[in-house]
C-alpha atoms as a PDB file:
ATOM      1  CA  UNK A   1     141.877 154.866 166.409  1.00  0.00           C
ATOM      2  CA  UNK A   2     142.846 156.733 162.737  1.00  0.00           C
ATOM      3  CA  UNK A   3     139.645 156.469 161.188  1.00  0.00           C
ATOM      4  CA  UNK A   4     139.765 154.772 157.492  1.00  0.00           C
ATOM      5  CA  UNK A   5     138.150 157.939 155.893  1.00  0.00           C
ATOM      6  CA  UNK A   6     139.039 161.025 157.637  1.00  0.00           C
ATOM      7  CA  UNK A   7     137.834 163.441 154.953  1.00  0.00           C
ATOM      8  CA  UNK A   8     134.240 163.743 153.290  1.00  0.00           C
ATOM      9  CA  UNK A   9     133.819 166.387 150.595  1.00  0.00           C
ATOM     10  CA  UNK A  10     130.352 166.986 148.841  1.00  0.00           C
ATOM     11  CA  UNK A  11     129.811 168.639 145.905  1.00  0.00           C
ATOM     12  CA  UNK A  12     126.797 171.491 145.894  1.00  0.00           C
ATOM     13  CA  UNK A  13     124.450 171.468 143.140  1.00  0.00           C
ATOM     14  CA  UNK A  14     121.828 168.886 142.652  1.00  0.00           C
ATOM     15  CA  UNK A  15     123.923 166.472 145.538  1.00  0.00           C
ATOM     16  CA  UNK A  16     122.940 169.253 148.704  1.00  0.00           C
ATOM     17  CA  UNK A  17     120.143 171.441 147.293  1.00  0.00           C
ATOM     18  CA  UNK A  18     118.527 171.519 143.593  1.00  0.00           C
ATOM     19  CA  UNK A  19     119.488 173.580 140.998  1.00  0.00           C
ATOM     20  CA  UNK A  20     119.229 171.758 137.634  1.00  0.00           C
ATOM     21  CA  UNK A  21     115.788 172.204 137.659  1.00  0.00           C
ATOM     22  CA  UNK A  22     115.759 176.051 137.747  1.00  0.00           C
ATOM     23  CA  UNK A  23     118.090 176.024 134.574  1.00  0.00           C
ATOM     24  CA  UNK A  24     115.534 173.888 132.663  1.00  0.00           C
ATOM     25  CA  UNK A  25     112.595 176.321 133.940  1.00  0.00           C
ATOM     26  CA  UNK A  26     114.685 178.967 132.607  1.00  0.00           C
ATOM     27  CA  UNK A  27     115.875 177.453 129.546  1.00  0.00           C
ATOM     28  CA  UNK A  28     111.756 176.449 128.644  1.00  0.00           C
ATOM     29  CA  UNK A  29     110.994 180.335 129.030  1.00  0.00           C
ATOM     30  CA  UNK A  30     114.036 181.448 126.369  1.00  0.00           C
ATOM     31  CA  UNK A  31     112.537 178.705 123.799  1.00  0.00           C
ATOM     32  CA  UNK A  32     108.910 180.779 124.547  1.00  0.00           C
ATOM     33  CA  UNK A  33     110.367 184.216 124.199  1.00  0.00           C
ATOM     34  CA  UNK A  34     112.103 183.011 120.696  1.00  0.00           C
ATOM     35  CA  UNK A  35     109.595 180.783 118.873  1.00  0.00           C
ATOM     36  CA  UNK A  36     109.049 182.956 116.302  1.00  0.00           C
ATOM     37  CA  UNK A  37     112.372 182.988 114.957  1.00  0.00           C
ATOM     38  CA  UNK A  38     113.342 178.725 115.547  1.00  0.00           C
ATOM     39  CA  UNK A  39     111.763 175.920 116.652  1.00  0.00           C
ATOM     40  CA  UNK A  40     112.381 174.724 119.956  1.00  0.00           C
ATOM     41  CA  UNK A  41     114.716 171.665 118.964  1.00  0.00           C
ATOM     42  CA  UNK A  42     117.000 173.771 116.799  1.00  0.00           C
ATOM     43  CA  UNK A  43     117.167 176.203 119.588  1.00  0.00           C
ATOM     44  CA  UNK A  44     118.332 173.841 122.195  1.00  0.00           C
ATOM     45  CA  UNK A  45     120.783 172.737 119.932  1.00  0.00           C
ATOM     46  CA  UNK A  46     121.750 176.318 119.143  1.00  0.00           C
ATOM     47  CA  UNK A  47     122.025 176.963 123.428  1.00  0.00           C
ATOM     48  CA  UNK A  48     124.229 174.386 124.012  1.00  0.00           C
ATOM     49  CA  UNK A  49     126.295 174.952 121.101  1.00  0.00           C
ATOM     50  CA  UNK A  50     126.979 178.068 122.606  1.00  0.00           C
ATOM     51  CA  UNK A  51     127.044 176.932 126.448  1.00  0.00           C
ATOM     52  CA  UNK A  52     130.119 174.678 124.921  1.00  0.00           C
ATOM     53  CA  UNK A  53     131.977 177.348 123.250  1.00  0.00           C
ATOM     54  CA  UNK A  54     131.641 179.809 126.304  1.00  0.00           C
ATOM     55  CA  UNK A  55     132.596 177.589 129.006  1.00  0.00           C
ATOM     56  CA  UNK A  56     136.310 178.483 128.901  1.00  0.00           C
ATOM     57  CA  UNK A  57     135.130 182.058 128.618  1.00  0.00           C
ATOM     58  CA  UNK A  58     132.586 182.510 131.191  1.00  0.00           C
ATOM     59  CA  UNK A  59     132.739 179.426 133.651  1.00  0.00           C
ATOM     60  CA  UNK A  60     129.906 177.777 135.042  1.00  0.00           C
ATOM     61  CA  UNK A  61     127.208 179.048 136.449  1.00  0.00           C
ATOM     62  CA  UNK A  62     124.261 181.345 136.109  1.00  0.00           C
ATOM     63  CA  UNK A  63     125.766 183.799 134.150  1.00  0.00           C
ATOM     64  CA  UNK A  64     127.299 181.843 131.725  1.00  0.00           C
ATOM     65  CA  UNK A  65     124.239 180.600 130.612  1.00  0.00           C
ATOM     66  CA  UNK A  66     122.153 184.075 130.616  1.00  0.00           C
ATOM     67  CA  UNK A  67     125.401 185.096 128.358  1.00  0.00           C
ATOM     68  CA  UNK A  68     125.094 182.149 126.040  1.00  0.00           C
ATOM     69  CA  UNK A  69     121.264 182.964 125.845  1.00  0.00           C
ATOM     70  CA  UNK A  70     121.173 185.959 124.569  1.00  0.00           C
ATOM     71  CA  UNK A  71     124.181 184.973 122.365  1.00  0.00           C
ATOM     72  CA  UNK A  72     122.092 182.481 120.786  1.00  0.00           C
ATOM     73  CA  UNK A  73     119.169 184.737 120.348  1.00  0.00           C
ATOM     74  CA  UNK A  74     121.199 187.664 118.944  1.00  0.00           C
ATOM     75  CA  UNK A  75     122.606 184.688 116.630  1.00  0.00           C
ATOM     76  CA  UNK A  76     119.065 183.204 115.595  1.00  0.00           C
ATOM     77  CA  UNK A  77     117.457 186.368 114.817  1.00  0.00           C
ATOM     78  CA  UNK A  78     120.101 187.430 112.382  1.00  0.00           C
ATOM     79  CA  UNK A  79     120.881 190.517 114.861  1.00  0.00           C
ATOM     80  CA  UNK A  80     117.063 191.619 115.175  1.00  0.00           C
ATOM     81  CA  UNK A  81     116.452 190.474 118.324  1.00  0.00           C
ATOM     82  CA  UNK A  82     114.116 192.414 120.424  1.00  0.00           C
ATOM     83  CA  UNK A  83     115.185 194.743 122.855  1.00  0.00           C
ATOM     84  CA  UNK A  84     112.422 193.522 125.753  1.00  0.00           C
ATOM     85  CA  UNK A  85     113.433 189.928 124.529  1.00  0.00           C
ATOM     86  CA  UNK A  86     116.880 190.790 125.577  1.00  0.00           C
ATOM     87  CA  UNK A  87     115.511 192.795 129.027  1.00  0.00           C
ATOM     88  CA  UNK A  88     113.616 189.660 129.983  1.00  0.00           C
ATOM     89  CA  UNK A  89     116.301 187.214 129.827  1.00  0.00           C
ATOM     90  CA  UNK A  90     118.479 189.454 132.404  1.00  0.00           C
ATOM     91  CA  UNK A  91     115.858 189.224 134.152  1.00  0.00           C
ATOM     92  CA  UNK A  92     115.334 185.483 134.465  1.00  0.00           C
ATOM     93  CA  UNK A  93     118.748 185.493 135.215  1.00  0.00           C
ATOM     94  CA  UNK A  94     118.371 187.829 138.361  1.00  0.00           C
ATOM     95  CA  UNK A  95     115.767 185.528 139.284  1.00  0.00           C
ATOM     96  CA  UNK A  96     117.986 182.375 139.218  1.00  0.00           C
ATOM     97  CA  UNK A  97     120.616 184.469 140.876  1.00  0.00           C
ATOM     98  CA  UNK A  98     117.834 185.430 143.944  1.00  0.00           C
ATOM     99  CA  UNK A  99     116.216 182.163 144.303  1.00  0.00           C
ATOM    100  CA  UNK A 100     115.907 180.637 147.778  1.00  0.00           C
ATOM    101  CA  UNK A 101     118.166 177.415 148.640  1.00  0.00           C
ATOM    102  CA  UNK A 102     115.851 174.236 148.640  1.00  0.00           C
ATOM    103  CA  UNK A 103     117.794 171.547 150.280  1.00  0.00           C
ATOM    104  CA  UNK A 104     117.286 168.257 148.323  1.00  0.00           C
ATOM    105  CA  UNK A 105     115.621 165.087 150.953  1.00  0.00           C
ATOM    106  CA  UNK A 106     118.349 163.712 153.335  1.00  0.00           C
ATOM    107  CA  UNK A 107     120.923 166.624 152.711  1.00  0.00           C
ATOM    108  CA  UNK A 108     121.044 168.400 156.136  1.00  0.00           C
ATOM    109  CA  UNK A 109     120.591 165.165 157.874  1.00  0.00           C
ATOM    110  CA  UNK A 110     123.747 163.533 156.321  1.00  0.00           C
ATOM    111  CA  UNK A 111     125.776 166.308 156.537  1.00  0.00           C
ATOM    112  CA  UNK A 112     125.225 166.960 160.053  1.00  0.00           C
ATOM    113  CA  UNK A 113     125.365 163.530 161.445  1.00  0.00           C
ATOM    114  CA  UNK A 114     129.025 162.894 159.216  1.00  0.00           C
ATOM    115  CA  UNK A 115     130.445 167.003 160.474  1.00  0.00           C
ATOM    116  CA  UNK A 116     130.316 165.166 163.620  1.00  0.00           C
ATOM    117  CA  UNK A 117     133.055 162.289 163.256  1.00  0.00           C
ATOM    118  CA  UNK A 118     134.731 163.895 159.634  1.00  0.00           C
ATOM    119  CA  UNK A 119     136.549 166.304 158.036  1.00  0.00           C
ATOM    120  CA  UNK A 120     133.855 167.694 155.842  1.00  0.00           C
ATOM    121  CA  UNK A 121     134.636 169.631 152.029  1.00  0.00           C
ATOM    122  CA  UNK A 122     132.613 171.346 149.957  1.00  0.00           C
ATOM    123  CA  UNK A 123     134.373 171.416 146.474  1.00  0.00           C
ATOM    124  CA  UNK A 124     131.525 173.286 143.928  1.00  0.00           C
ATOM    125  CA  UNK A 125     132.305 174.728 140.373  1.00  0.00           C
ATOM    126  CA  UNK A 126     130.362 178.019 139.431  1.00  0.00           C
ATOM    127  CA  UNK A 127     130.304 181.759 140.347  1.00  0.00           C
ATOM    128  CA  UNK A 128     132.198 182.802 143.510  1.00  0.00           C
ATOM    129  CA  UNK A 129     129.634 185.037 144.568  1.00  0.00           C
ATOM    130  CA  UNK A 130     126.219 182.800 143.750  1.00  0.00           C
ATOM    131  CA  UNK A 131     128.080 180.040 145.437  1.00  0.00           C
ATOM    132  CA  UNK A 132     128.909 181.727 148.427  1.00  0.00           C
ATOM    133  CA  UNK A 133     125.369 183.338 148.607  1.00  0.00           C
ATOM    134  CA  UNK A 134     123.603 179.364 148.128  1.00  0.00           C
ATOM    135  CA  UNK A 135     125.803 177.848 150.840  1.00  0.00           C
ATOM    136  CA  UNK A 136     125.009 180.818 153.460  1.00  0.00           C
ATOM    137  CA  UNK A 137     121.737 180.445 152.889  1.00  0.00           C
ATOM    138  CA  UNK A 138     121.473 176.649 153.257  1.00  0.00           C
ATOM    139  CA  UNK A 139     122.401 176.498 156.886  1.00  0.00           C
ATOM    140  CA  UNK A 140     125.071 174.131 156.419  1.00  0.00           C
ATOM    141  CA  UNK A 141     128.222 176.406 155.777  1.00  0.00           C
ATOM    142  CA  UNK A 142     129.544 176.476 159.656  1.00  0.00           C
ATOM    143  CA  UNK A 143     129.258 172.367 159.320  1.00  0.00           C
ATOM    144  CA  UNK A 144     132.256 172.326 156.368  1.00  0.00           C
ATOM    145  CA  UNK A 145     135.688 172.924 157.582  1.00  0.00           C
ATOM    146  CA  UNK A 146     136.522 174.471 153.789  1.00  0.00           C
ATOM    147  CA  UNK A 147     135.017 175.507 151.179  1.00  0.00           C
ATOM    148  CA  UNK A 148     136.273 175.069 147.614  1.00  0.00           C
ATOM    149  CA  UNK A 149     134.809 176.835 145.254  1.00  0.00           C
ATOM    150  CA  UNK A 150     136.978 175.789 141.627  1.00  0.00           C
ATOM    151  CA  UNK A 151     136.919 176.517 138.027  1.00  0.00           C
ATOM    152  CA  UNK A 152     136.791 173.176 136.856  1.00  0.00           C
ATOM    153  CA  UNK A 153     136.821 169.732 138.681  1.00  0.00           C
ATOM    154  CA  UNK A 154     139.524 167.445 137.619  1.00  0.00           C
ATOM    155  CA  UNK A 155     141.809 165.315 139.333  1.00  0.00           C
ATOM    156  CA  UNK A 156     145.267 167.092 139.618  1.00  0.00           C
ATOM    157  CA  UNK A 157     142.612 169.985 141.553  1.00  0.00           C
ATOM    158  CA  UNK A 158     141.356 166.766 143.764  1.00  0.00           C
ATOM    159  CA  UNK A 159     144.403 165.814 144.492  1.00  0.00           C
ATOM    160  CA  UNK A 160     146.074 169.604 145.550  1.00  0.00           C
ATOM    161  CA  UNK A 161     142.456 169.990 147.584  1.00  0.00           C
ATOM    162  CA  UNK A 162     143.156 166.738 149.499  1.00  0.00           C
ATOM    163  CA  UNK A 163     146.402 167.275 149.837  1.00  0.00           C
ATOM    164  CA  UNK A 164     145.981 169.494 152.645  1.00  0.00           C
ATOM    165  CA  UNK A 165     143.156 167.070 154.354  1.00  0.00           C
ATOM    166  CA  UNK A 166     143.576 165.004 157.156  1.00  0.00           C
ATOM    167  CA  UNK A 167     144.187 161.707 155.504  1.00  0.00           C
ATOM    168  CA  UNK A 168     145.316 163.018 152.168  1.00  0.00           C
ATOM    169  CA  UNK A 169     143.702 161.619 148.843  1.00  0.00           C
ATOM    170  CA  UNK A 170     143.347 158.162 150.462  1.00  0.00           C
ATOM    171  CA  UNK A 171     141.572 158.609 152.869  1.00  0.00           C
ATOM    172  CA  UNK A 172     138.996 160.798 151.223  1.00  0.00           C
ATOM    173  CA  UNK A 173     135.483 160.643 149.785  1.00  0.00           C
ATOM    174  CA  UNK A 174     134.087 163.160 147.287  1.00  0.00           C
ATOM    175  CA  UNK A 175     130.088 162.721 147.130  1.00  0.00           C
ATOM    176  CA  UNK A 176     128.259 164.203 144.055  1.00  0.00           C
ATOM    177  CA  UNK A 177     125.712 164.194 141.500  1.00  0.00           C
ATOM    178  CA  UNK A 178     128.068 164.157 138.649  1.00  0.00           C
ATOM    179  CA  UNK A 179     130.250 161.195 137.290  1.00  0.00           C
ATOM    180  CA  UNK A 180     132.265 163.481 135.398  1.00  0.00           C
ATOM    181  CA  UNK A 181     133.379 166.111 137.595  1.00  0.00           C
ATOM    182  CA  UNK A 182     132.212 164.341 141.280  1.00  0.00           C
ATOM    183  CA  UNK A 183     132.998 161.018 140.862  1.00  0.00           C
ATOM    184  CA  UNK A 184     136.037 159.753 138.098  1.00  0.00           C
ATOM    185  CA  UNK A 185     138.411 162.470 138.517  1.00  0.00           C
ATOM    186  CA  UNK A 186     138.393 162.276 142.663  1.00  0.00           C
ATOM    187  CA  UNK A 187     138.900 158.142 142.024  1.00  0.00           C
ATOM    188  CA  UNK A 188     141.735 159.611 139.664  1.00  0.00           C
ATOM    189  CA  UNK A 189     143.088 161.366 142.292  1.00  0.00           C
ATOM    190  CA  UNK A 190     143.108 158.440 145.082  1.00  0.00           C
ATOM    191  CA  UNK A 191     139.717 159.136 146.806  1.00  0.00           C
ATOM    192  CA  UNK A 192     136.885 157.280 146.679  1.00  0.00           C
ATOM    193  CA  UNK A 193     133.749 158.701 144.564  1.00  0.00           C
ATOM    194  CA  UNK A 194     129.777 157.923 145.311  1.00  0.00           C
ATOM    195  CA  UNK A 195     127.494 159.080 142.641  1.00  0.00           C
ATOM    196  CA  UNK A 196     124.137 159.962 144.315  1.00  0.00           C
ATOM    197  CA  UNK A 197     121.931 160.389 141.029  1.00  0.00           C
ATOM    198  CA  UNK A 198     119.583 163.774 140.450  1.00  0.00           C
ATOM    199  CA  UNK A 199     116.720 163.468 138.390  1.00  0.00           C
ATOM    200  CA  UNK A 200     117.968 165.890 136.424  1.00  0.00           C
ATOM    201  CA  UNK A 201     121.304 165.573 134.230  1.00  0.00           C
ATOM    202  CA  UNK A 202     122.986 168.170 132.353  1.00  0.00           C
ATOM    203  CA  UNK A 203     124.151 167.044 129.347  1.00  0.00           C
ATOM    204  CA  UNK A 204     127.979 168.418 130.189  1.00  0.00           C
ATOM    205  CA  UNK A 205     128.052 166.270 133.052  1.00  0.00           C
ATOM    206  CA  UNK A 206     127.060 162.638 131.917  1.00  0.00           C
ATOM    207  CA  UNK A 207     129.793 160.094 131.778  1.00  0.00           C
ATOM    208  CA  UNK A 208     129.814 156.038 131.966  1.00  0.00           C
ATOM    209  CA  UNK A 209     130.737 154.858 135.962  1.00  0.00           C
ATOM    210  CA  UNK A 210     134.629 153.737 136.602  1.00  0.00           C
ATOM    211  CA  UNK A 211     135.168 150.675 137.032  1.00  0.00           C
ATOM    212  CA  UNK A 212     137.127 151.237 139.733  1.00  0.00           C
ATOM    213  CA  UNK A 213     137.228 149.575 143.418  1.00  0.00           C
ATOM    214  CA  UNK A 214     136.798 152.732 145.290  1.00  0.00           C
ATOM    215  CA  UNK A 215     133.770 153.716 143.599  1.00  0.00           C
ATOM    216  CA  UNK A 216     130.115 153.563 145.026  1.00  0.00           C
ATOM    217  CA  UNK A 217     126.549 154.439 144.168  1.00  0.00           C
ATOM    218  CA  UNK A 218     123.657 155.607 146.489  1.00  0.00           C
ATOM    219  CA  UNK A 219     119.934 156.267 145.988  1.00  0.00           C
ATOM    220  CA  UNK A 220     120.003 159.490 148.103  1.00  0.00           C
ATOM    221  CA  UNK A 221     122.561 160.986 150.714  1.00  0.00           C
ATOM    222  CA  UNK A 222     120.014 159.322 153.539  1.00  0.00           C
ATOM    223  CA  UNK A 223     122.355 156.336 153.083  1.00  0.00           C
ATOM    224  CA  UNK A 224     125.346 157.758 152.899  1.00  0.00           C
ATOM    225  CA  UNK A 225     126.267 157.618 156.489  1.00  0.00           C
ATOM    226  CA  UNK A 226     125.443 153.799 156.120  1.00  0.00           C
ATOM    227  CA  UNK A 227     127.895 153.801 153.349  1.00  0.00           C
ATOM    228  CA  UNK A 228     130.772 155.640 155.089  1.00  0.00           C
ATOM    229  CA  UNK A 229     130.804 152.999 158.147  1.00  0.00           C
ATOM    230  CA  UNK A 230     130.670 150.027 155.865  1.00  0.00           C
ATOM    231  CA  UNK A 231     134.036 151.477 154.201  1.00  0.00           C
ATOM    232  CA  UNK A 232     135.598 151.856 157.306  1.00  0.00           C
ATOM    233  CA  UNK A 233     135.064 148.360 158.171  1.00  0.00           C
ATOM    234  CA  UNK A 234     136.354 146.901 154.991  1.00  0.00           C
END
């Protein structure tokens, strides 16, 4: 029998193991290190100001953001920013870059019970390298048949992606954290989309739910296997 969904992808961040929350640690020490100069509001503002503007530049990711930083502080201190100020956000940056993998509750679980009846993606955005480096240290790379690692999630990139999955578009699921990049744009593209919620949003990434058929929403990725036999019997 042709199973109804052949294909599971899963995005990375925040969906398998955390990473929002390492961003925000980060982020809290660059409003310490520049309190002096702004307050803390004006600086956020300031960040993500710049975080927008250098996305089509630098991409997601780690670096991205440790570029914007010290962007924004050169920007707020009129060009007198400190050199050790400067020294110590590269090296908060290393740190995010080095940080061990925590799998988020449920994660390895799911993954391994579905790897054993699907075709399982992983479609991420970010830096090659940190990506590759987060998923090889998770333990559940040899579970995913391919990895996709993208510049941007949309749906014509869905739709090349499962194009060359059994099942196609149609019979594909694309499980994430985001509506924006997880969820709409792989219901764009044919598939079906489950938000699984993270306590922790980044502002780029909120956008209302579809209303749309083929979309879902889960409390954690414990009930996602649930979820993926109820489909197939629909």
């Amino acid at each position: 029998m042709v199973r109804k969904l052949q294909t599971i992808a899963f995005d990375a961040d925040d969906t398998l193991w955390h990473n929002e929350r390492f961003f925000r640690l980060t982020q809290d020490r660059f409003l310490e290190l520049l309190a002096d100069h702004a307050e803390a509001e004006a600086l956020e503002a300031r960040l993500t100001e710049a975080e927008r503007r250098n996305l089509g530049q630098y991409g997601f990711g780690v670096k991205g953001f440790v570029l914007s930083m010290i962007e924004t502080a050169v920007e707020v201190t009129d060009g007198r920013v400190p050199g050790h100020v400067i020294g110590e956000l590269l090296a908060v940056g290393r740190d995010m870059l080095a940080h061990p993998i925590e799998l988020l509750p449920h994660a390895q679980d799911a993954v391994e019970r579905l790897a054993g009846t699907h075709h399982l993606v992983l479609i991420t955005k970010g830096d090659l390298l940190h990506q590759e480096r987060k998923l090889a240290q998770s333990g559940l790379g040899e579970m995913f048949e391919r990895v996709e690692i993208v510049s941007d999630k949309k749906a014509p990139v869905y739709s090349t992606i499962f194009a060359g999955c059994p099942g196609g578009a149609v019979g594909a699921m694309m499980v994430g954290n985001s509506m924006k990049s997880d969820v709409r744009p792989a219901i764009d593209a044919g598939a079906w989309g489950v938000f699984v919620p993270h306590e922790l949003e980044w502002a780029f990434e909120a956008a209302d739910p579809p209303e749309a058929p083929r979309f879902r929403e889960i409390d954690h990725l414990g009930q996602l296997p649930g979820l993926v036999d109820r489909i197939e019997q629909i």
